[in-house]
PDB file of N, CA and C in Angstrom:
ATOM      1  N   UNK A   1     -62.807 133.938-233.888  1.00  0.00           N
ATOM      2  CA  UNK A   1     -62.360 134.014-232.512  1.00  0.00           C
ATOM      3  C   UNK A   1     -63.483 134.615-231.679  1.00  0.00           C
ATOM      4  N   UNK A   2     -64.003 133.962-230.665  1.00  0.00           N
ATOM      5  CA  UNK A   2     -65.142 134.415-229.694  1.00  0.00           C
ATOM      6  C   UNK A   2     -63.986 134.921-228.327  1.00  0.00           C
ATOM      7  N   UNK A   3     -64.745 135.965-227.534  1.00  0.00           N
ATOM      8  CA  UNK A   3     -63.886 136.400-226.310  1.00  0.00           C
ATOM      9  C   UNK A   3     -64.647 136.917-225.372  1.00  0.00           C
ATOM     10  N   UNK A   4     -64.612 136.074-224.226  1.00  0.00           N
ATOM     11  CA  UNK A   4     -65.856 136.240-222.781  1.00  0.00           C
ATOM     12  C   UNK A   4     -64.845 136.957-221.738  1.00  0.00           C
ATOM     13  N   UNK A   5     -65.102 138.051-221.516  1.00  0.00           N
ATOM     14  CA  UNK A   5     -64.454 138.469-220.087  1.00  0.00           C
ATOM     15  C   UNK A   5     -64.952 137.737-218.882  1.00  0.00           C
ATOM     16  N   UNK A   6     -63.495 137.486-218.049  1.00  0.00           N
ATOM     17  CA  UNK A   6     -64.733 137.065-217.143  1.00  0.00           C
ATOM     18  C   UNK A   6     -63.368 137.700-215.638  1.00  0.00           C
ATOM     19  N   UNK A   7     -63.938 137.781-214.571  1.00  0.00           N
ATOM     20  CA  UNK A   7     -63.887 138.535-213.621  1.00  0.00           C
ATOM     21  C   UNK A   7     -62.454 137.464-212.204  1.00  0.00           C
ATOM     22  N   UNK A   8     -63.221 136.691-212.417  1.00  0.00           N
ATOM     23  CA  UNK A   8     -62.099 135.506-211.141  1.00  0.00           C
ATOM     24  C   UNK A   8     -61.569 134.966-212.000  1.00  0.00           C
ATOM     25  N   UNK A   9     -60.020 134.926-211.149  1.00  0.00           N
ATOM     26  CA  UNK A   9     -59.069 134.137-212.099  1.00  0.00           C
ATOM     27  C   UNK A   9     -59.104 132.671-211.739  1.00  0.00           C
ATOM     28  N   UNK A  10     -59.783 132.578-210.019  1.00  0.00           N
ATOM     29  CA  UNK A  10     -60.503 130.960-210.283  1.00  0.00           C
ATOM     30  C   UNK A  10     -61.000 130.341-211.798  1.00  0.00           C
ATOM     31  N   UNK A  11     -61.680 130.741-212.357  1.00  0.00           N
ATOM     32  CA  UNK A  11     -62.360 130.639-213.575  1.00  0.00           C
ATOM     33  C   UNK A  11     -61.066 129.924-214.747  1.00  0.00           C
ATOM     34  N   UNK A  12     -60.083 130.957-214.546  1.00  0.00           N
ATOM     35  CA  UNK A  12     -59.115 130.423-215.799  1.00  0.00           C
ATOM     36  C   UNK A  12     -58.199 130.100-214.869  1.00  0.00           C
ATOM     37  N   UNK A  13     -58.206 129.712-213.967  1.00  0.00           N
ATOM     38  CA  UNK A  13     -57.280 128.503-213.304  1.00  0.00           C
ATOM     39  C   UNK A  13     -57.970 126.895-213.529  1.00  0.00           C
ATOM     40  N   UNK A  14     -59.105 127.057-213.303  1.00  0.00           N
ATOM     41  CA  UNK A  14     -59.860 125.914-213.614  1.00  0.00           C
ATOM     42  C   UNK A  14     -59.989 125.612-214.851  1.00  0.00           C
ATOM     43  N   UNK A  15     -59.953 126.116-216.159  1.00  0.00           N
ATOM     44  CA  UNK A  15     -59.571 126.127-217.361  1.00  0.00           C
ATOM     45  C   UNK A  15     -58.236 125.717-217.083  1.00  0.00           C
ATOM     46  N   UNK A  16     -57.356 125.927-216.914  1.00  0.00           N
ATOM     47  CA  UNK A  16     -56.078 125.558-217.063  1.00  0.00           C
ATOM     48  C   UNK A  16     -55.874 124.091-216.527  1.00  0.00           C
ATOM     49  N   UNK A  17     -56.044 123.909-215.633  1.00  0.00           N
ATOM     50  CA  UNK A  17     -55.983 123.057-214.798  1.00  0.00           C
ATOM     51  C   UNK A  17     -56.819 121.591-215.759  1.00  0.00           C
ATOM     52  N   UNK A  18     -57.663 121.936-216.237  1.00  0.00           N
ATOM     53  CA  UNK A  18     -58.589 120.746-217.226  1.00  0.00           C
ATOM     54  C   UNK A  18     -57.843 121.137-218.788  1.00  0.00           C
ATOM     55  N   UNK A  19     -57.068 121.963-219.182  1.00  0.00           N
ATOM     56  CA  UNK A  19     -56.206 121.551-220.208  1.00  0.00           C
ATOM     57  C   UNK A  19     -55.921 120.411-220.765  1.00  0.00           C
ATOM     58  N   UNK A  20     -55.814 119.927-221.850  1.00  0.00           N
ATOM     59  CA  UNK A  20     -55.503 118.637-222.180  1.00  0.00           C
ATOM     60  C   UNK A  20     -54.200 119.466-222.458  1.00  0.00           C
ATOM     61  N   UNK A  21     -53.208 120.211-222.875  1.00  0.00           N
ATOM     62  CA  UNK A  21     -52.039 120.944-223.153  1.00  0.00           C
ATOM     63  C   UNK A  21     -51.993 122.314-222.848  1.00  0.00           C
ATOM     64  N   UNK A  22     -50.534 122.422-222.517  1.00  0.00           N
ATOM     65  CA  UNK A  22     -50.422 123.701-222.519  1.00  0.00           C
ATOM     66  C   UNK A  22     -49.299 124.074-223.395  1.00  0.00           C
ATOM     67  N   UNK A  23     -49.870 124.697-224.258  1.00  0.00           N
ATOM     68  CA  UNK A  23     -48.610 124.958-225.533  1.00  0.00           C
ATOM     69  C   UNK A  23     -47.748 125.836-225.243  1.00  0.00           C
ATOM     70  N   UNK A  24     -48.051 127.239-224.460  1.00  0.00           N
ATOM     71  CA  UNK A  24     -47.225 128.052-223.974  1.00  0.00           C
ATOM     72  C   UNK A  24     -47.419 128.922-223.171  1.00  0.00           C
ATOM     73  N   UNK A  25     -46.535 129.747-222.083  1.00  0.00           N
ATOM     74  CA  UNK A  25     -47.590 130.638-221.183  1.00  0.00           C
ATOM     75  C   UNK A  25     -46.367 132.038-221.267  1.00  0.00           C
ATOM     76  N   UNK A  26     -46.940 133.097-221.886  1.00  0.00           N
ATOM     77  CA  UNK A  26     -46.463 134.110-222.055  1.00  0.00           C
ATOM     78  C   UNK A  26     -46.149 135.511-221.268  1.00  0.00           C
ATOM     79  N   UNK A  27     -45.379 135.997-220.263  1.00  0.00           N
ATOM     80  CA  UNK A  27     -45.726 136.858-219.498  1.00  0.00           C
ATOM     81  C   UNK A  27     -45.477 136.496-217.964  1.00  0.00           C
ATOM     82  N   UNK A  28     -45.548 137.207-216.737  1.00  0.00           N
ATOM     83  CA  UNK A  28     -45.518 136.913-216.033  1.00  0.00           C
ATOM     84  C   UNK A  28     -46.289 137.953-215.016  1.00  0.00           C
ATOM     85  N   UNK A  29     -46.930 137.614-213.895  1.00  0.00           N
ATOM     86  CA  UNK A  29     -48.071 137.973-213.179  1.00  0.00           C
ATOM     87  C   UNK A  29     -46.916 138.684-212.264  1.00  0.00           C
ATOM     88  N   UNK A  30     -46.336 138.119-211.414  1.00  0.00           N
ATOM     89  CA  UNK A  30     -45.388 138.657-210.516  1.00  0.00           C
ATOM     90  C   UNK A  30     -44.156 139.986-211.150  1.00  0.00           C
ATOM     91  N   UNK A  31     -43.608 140.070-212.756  1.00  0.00           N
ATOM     92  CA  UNK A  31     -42.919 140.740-212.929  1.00  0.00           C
ATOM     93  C   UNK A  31     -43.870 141.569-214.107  1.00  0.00           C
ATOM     94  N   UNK A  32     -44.626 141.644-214.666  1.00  0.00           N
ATOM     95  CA  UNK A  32     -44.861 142.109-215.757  1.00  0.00           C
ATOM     96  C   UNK A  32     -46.086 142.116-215.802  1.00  0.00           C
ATOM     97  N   UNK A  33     -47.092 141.929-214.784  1.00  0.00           N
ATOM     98  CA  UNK A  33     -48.438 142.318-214.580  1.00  0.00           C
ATOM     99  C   UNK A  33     -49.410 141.401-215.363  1.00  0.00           C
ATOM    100  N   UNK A  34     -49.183 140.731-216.213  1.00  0.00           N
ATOM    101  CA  UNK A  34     -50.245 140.094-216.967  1.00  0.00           C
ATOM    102  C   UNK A  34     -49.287 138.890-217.679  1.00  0.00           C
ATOM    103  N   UNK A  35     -50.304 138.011-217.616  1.00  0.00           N
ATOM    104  CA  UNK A  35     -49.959 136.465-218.409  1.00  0.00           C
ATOM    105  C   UNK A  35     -50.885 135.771-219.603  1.00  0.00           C
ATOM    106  N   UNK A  36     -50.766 135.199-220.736  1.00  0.00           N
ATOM    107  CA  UNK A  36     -51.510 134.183-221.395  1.00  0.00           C
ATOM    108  C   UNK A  36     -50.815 132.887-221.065  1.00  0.00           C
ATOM    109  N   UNK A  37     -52.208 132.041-221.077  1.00  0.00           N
ATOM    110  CA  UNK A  37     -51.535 130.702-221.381  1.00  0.00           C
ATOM    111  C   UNK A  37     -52.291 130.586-222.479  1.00  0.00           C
ATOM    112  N   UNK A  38     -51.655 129.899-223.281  1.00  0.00           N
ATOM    113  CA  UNK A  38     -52.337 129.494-224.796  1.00  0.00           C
ATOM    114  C   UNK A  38     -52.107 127.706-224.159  1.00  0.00           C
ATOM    115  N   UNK A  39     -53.577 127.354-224.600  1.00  0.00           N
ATOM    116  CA  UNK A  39     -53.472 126.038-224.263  1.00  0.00           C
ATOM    117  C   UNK A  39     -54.875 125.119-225.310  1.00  0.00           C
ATOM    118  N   UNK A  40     -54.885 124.277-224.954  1.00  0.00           N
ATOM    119  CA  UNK A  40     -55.744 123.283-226.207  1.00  0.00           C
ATOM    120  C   UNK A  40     -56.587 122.158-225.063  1.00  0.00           C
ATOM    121  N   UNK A  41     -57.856 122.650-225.193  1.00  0.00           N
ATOM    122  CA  UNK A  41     -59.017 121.782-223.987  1.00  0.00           C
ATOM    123  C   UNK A  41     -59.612 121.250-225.452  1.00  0.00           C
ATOM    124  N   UNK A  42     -59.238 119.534-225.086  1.00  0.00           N
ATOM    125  CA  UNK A  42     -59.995 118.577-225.913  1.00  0.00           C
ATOM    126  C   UNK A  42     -59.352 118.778-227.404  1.00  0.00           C
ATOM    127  N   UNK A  43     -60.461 119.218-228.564  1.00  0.00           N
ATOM    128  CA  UNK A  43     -60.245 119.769-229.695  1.00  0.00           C
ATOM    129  C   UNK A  43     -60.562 121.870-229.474  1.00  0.00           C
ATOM    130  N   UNK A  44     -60.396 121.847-228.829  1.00  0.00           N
ATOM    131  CA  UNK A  44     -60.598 123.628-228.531  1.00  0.00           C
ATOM    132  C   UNK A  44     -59.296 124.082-228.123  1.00  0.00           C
ATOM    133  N   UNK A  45     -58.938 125.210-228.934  1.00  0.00           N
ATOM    134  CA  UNK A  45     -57.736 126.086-228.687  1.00  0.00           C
ATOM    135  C   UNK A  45     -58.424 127.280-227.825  1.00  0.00           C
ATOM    136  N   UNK A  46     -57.083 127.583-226.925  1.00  0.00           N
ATOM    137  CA  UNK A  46     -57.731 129.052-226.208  1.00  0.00           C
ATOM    138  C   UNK A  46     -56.776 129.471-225.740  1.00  0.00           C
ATOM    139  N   UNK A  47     -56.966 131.029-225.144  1.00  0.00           N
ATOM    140  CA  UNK A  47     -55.812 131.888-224.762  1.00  0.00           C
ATOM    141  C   UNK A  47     -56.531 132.167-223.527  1.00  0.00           C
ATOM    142  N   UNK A  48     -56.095 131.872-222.174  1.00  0.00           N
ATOM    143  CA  UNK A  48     -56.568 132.570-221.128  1.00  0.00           C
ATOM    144  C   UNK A  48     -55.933 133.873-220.915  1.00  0.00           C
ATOM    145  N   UNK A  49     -56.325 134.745-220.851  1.00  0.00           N
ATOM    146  CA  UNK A  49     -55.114 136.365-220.103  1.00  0.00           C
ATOM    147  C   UNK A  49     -55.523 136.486-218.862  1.00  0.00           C
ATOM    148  N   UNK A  50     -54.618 136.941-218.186  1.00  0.00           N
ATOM    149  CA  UNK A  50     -54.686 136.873-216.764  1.00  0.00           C
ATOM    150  C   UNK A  50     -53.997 138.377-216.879  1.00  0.00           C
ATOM    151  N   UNK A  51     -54.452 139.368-216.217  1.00  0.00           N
ATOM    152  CA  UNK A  51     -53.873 141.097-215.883  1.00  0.00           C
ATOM    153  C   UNK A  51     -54.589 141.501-214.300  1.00  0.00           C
ATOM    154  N   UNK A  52     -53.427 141.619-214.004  1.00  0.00           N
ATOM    155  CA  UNK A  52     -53.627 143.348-212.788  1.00  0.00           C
ATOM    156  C   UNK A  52     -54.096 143.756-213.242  1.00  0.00           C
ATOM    157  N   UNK A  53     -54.031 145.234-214.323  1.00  0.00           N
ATOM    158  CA  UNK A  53     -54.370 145.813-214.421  1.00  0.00           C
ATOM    159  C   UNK A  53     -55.531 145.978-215.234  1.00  0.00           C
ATOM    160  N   UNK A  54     -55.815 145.259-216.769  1.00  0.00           N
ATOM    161  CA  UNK A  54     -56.727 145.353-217.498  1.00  0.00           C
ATOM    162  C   UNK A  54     -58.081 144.171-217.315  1.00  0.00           C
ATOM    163  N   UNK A  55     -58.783 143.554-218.026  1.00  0.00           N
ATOM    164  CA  UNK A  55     -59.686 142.961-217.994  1.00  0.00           C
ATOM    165  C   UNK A  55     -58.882 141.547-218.032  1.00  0.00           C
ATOM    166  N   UNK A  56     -59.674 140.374-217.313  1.00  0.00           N
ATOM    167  CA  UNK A  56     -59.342 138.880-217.569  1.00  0.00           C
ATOM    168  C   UNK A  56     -60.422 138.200-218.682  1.00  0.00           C
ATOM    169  N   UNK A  57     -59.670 137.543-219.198  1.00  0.00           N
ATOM    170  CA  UNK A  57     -60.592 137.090-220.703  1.00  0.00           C
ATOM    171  C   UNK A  57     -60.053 135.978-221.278  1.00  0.00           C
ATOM    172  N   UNK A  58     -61.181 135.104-221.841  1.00  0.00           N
ATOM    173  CA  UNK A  58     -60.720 133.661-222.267  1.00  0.00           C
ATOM    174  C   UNK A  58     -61.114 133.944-224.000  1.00  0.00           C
ATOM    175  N   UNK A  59     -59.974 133.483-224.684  1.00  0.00           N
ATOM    176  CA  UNK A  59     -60.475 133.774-225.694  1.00  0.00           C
ATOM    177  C   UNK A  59     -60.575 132.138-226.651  1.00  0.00           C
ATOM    178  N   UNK A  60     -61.756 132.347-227.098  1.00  0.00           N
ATOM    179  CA  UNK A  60     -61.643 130.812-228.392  1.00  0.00           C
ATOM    180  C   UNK A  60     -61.181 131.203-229.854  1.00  0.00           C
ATOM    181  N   UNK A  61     -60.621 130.319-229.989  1.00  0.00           N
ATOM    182  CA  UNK A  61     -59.677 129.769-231.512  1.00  0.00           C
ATOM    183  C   UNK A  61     -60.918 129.137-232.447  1.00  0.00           C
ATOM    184  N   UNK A  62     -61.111 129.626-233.525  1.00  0.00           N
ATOM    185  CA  UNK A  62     -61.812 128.460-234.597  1.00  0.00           C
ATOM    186  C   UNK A  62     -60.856 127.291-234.922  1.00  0.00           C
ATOM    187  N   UNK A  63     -59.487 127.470-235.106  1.00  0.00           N
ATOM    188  CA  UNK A  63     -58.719 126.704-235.343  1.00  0.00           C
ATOM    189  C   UNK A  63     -57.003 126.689-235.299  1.00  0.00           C
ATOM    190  N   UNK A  64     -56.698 125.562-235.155  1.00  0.00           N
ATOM    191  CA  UNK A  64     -55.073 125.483-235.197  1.00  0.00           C
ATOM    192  C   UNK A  64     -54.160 126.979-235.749  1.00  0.00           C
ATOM    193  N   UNK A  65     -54.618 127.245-236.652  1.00  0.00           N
ATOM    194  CA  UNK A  65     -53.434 128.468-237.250  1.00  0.00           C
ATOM    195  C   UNK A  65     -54.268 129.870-236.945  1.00  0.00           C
ATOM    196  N   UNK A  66     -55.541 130.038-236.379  1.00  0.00           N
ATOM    197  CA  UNK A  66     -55.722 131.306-235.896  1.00  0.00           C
ATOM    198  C   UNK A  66     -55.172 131.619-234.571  1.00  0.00           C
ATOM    199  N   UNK A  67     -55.174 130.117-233.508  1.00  0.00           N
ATOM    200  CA  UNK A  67     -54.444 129.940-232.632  1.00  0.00           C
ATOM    201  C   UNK A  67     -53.044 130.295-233.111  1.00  0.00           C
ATOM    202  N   UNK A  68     -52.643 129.914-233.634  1.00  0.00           N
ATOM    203  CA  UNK A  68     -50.759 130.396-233.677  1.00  0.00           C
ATOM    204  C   UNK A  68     -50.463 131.431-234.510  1.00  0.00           C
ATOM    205  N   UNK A  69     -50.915 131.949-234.923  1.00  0.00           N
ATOM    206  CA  UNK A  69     -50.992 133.480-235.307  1.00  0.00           C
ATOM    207  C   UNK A  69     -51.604 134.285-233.931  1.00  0.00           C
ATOM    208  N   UNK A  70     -52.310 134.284-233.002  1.00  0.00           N
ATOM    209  CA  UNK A  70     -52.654 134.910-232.223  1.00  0.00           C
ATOM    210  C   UNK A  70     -51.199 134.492-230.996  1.00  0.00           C
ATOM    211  N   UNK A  71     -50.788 133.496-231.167  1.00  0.00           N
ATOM    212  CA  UNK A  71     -49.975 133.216-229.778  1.00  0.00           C
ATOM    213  C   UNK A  71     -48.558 133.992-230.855  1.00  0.00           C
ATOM    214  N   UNK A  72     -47.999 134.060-231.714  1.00  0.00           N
ATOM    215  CA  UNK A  72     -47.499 134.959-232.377  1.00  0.00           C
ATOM    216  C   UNK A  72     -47.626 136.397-232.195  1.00  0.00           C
ATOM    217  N   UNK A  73     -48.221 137.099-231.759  1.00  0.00           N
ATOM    218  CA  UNK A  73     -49.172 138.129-231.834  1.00  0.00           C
ATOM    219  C   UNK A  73     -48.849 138.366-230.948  1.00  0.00           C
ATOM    220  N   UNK A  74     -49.278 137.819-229.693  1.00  0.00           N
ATOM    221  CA  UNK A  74     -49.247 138.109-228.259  1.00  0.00           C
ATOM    222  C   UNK A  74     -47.814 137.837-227.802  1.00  0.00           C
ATOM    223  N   UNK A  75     -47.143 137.230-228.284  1.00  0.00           N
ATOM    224  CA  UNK A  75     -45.648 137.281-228.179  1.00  0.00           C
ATOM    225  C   UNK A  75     -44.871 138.846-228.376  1.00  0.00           C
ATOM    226  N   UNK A  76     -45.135 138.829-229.493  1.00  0.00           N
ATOM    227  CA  UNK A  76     -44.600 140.702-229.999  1.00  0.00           C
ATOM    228  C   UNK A  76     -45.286 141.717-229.151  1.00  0.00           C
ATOM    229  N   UNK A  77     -46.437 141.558-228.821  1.00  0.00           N
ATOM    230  CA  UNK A  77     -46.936 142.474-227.950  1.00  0.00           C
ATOM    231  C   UNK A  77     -46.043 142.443-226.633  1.00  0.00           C
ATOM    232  N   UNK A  78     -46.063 141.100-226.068  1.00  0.00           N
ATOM    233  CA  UNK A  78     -45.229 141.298-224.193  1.00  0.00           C
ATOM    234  C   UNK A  78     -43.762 141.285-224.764  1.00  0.00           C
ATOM    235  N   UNK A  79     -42.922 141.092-225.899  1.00  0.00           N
ATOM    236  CA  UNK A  79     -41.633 140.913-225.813  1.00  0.00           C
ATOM    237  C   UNK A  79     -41.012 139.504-225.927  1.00  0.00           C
ATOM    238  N   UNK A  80     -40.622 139.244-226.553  1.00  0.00           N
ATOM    239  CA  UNK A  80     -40.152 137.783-226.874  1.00  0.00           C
ATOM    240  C   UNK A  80     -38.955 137.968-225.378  1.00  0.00           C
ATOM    241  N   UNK A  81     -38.532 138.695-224.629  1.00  0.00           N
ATOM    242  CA  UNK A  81     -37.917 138.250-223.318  1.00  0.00           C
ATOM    243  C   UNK A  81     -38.651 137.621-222.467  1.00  0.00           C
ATOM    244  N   UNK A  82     -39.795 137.998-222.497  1.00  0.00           N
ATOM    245  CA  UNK A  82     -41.087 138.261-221.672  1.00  0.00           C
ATOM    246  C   UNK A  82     -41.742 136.473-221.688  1.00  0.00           C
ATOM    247  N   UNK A  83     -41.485 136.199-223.096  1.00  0.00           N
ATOM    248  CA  UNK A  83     -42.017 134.412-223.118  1.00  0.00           C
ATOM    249  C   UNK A  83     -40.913 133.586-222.755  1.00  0.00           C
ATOM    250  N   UNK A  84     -39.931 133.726-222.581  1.00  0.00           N
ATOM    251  CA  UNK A  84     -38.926 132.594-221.618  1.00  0.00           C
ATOM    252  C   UNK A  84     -39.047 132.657-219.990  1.00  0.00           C
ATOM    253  N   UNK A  85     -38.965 131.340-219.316  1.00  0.00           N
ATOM    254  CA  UNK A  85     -39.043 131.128-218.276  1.00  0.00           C
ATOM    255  C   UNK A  85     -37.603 132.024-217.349  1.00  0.00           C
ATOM    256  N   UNK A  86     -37.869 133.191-216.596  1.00  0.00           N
ATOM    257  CA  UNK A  86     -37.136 133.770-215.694  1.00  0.00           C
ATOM    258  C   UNK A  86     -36.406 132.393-214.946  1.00  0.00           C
ATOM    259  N   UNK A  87     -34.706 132.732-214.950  1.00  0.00           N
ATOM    260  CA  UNK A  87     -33.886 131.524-214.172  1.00  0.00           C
ATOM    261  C   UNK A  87     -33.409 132.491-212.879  1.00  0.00           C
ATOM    262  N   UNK A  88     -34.103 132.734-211.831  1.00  0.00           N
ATOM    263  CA  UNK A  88     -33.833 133.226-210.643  1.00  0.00           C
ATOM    264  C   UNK A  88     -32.808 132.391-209.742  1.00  0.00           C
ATOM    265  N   UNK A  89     -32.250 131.063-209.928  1.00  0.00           N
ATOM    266  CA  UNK A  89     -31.671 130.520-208.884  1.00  0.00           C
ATOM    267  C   UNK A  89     -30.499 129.952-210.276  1.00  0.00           C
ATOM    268  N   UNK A  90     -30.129 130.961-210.988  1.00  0.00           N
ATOM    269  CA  UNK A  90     -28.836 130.775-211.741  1.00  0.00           C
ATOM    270  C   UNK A  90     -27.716 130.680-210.995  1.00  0.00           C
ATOM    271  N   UNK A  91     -26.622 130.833-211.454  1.00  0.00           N
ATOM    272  CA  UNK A  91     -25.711 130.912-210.556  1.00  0.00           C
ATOM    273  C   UNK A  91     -25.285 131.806-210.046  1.00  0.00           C
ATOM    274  N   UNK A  92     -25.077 132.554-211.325  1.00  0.00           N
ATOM    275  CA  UNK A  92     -24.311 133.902-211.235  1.00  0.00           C
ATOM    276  C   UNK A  92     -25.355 134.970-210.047  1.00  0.00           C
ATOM    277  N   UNK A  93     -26.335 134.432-209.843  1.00  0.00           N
ATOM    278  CA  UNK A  93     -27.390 135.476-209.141  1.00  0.00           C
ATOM    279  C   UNK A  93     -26.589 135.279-207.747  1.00  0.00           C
ATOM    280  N   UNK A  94     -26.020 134.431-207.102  1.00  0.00           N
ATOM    281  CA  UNK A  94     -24.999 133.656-205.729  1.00  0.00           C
ATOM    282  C   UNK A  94     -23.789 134.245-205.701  1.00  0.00           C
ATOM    283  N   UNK A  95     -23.174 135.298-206.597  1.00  0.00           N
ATOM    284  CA  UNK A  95     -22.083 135.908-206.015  1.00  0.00           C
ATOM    285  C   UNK A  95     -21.145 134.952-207.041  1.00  0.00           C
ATOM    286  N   UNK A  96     -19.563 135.228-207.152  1.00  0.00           N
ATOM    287  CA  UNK A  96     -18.467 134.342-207.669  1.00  0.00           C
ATOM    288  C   UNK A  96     -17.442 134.043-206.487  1.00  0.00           C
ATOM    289  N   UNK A  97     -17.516 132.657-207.038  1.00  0.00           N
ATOM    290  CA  UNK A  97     -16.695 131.910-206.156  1.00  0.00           C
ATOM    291  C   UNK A  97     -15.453 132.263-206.553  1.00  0.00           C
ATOM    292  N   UNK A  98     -14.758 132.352-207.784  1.00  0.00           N
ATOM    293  CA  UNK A  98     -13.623 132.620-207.976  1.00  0.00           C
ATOM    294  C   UNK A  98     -13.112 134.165-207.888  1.00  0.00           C
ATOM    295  N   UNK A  99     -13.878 134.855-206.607  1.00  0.00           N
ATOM    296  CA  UNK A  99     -13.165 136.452-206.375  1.00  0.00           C
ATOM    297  C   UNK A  99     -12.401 136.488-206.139  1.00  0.00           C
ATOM    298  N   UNK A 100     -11.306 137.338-205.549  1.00  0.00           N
ATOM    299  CA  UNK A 100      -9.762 137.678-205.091  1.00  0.00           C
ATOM    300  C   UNK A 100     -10.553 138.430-203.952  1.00  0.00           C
ATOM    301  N   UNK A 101     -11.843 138.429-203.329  1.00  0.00           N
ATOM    302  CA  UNK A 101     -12.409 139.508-202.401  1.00  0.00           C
ATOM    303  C   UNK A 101     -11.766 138.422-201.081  1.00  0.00           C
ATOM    304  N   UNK A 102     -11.317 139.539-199.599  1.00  0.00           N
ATOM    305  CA  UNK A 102     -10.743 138.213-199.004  1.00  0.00           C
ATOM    306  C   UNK A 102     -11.543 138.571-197.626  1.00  0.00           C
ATOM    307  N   UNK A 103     -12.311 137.657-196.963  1.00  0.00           N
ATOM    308  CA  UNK A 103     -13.737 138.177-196.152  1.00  0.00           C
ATOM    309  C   UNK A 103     -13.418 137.515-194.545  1.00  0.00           C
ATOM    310  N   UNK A 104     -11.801 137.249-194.617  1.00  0.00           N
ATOM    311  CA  UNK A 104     -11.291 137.044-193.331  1.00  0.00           C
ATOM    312  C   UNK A 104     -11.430 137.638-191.991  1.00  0.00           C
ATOM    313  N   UNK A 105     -11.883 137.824-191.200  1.00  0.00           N
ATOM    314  CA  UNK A 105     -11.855 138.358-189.896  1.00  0.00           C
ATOM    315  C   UNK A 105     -12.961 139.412-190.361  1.00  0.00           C
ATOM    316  N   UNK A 106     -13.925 139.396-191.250  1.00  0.00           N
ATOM    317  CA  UNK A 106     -15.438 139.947-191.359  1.00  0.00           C
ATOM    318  C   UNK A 106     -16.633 139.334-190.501  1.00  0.00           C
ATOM    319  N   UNK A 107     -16.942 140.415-189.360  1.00  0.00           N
ATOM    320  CA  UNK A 107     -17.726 139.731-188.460  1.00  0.00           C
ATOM    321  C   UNK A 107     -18.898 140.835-189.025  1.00  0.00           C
ATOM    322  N   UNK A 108     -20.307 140.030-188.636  1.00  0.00           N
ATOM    323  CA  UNK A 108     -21.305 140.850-188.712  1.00  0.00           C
ATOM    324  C   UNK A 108     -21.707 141.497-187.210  1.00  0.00           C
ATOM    325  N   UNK A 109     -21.349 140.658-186.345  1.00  0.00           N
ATOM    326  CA  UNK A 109     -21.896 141.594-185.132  1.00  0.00           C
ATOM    327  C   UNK A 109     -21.223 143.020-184.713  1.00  0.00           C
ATOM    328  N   UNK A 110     -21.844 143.287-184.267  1.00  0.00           N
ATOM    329  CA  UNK A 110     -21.439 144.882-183.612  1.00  0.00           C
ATOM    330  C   UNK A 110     -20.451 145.025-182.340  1.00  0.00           C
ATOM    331  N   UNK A 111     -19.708 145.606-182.398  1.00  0.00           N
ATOM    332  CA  UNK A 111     -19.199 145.564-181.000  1.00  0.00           C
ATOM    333  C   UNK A 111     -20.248 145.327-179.664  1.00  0.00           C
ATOM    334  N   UNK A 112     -21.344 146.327-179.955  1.00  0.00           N
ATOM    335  CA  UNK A 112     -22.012 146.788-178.646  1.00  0.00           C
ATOM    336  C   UNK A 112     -22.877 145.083-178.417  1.00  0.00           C
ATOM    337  N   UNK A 113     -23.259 143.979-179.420  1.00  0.00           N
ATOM    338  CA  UNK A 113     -23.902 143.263-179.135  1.00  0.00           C
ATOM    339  C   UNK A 113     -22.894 142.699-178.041  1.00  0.00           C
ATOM    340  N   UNK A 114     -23.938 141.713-177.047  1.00  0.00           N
ATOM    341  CA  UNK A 114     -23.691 140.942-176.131  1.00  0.00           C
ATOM    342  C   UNK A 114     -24.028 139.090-175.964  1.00  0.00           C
ATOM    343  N   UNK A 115     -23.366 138.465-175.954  1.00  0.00           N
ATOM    344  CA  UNK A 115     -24.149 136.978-176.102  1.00  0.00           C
ATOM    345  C   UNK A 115     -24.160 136.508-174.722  1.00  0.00           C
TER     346      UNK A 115
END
């Protein structure tokens, strides 16, 4: 396994972006500060990390199973919650339709407003 820090995440967006696959992307930038994508350019395996806080770094695979032992790896490290896609527009996040709450004659304006 070879591993280049490198500084702009331009850099491993553009890696990503020329992916021939993306096998998996672990983490999240917005909730949890840092991301891998483990992905496969051509015959080359690689792990991009993407962090706030620590260093950004592309790392190379010699091969298929050092790659999945490392994306293994990096799984247990962020949390196997941490590698499923967040469902923000579930349902349950919208309140229940089937309440007994009864929101009749609930106005938001204020008395003092004027139209």
């Amino acid at each position: 396994m070879e591993q280049l820090e490198v500084i702009s995440w331009k850099i491993l967006d553009a890696i990503k972006e020329s992916a021939t696959k993306i096998v998996e992307i672990i983490g999240d930038l917005d909730t949890f500060e840092h991301m891998s994508v483990f992905c496969q350019v051509d015959e080359d395996f690689i792990e991009l990390y993407y962090s706030e806080l620590d260093s950004n770094y592309i790392r190379h695979f010699e091969d298929e199973e050092e790659f999945s032992k490392s994306l293994a790896i990096r799984k247990n490290e962020f949390g196997e919650e941490n590698s499923d896609s967040m469902d923000y527009y579930d349902d349950d996040n919208f309140g229940d339709e089937n309440t007994d709450e009864n929101y009749n004659g609930y106005n938001i304006k204020d008395e003092e407003d004027e139209f």
